[in-house]
Protein backbone atom coordinates (compact mmCIF):
# COMPACT_ATOMS: atom_id res chain seq x y z
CA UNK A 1 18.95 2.28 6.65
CA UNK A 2 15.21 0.82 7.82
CA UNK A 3 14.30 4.03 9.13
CA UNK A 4 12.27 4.05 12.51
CA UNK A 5 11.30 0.76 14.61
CA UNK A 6 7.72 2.12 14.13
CA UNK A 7 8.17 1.93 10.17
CA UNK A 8 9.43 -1.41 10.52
CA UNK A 9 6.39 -2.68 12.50
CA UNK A 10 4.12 -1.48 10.53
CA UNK A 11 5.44 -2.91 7.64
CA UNK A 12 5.78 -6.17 9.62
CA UNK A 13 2.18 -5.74 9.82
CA UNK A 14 1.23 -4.98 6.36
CA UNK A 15 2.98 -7.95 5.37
CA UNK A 16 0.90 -10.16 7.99
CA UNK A 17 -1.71 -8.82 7.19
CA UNK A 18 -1.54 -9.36 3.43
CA UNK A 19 -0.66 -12.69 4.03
CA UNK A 20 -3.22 -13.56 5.80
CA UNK A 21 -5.61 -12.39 3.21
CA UNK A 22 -3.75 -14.54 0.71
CA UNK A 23 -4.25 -17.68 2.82
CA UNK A 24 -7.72 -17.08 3.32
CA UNK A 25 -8.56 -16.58 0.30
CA UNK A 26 -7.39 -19.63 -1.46
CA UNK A 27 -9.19 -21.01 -3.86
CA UNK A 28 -9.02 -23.93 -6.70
CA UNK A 29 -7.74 -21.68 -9.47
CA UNK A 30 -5.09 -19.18 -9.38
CA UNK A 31 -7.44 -16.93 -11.36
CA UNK A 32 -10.00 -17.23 -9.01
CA UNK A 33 -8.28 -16.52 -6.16
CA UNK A 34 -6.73 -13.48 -7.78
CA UNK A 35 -10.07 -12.58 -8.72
CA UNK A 36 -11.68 -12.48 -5.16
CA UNK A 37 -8.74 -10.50 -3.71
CA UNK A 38 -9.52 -7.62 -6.51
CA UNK A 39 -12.76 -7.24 -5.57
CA UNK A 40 -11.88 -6.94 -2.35
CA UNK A 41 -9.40 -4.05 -3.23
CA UNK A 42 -12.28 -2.75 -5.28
CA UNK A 43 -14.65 -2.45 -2.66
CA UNK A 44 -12.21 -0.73 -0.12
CA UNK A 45 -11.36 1.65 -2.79
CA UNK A 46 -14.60 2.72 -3.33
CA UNK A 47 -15.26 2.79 0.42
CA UNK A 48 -12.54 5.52 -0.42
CA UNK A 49 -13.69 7.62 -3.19
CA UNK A 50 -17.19 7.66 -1.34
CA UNK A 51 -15.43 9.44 1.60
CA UNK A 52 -14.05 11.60 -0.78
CA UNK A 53 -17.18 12.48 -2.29
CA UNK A 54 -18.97 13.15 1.30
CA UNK A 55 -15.92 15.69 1.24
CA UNK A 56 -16.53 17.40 -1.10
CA UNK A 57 -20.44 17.41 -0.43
CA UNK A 58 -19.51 18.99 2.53
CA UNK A 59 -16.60 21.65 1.62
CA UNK A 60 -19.31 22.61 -1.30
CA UNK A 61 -21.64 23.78 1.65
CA UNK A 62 -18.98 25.56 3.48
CA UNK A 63 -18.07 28.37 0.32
CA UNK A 64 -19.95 29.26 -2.70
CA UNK A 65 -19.48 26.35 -4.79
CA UNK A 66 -21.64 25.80 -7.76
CA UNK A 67 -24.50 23.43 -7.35
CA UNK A 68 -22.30 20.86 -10.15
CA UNK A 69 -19.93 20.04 -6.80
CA UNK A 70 -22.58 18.44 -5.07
CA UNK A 71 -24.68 16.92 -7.91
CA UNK A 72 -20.99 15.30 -9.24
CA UNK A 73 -20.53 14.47 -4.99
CA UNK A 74 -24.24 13.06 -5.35
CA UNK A 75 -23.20 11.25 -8.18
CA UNK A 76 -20.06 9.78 -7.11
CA UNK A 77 -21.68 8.17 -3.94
CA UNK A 78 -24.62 6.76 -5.78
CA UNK A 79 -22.55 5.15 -7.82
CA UNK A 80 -20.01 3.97 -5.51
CA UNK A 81 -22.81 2.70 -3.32
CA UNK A 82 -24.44 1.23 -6.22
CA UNK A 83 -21.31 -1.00 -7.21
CA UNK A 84 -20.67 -2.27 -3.80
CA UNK A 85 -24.12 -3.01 -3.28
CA UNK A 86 -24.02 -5.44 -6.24
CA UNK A 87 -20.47 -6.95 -5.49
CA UNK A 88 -21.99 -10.00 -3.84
CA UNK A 89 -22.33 -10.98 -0.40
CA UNK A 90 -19.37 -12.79 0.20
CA UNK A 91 -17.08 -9.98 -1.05
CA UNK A 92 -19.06 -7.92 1.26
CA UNK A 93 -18.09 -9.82 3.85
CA UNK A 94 -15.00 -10.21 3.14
CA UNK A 95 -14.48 -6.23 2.83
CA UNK A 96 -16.21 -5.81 6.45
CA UNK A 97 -13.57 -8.17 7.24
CA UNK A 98 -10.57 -6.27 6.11
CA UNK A 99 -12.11 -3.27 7.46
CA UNK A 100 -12.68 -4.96 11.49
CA UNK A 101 -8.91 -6.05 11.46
CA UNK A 102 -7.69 -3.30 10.71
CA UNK A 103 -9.61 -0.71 12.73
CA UNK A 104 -7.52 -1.40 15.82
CA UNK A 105 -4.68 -1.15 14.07
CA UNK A 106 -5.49 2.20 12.36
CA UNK A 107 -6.82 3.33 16.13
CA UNK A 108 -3.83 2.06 18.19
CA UNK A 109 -1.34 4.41 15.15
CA UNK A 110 -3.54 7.14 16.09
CA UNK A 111 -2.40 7.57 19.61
CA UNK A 112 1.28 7.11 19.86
CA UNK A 113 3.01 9.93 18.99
CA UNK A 114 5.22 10.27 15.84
C-alpha cells in the first residue's frame, strides 16, 4: 500500500527536511514566519524557470526558431535574475541553504538504480 522502501525514504526525507525549515525559520509572528518561508519557495522557483529559460535559449539554437524564443528566453532570465537579486540577503542565504542540503540528496538519488 506505501509503495517502494525507496518512496518511503524519500518521503521520510521530505518531511525532515521541511521540518527543519519550519524550525529554523521561526519567527515572532506567524505571518512573518510564513512570509520568509514564501520567499524562500519563491526564489527556488525562479532558480527553476531560469533553467527553463537557458533551455529554451539553447533548443532555439539547435533548429530554426524565430529570434522571439530567445529574446522571450533573454527576457525570462533577466527578470528572474532581477527578482532574486533584490529578494534580500538573508533570503538569499537562506535559498543557498536549501539548495547545499539538498544537493547530496538529489546526487546520492542519482546513482542508485530505480
Amino acid at each position: 500500500p506505501w509503495g517502494s522502501p525507496r518512496t518511503v525514504i524519500t518521503l521520510a526525507i521530505a518531511a525532515v527536511l521541511m521540518s527543519l525549515g519550519v524550525v529554523a525559520s521561526v519567527s515572532p509572528t506567524l505571518g512573518q514566519q510564513f512570509g520568509e518561508l514564501i520567499s524562500v519557495s519563491v526564489i527556488l522557483a525562479l532558480l527553476l524557470y531560469i533553467d527553463a529559460a537557458c533551455a529554451l535559449w539553447h533548443d532555439a539554437g539547435l533548429r530554426p526558431a524565430p529570434a522571439r524564443d530567445r529574446a522571450f528566453a533573454a527576457a525570462a532570465i533577466a527578470f528572474c535574475a532581477f527578482v532574486i537579486a533584490f529578494s534580500g540577503a538573508q533570503m538569499l542565504l537562506w535559498s543557498a541553504g536549501v539548495i547545499i542540503a539538498a544537493a547530496p540528496l538529489y546526487l546520492l538519488s542519482r546513482r542508485r538504480p530505480a
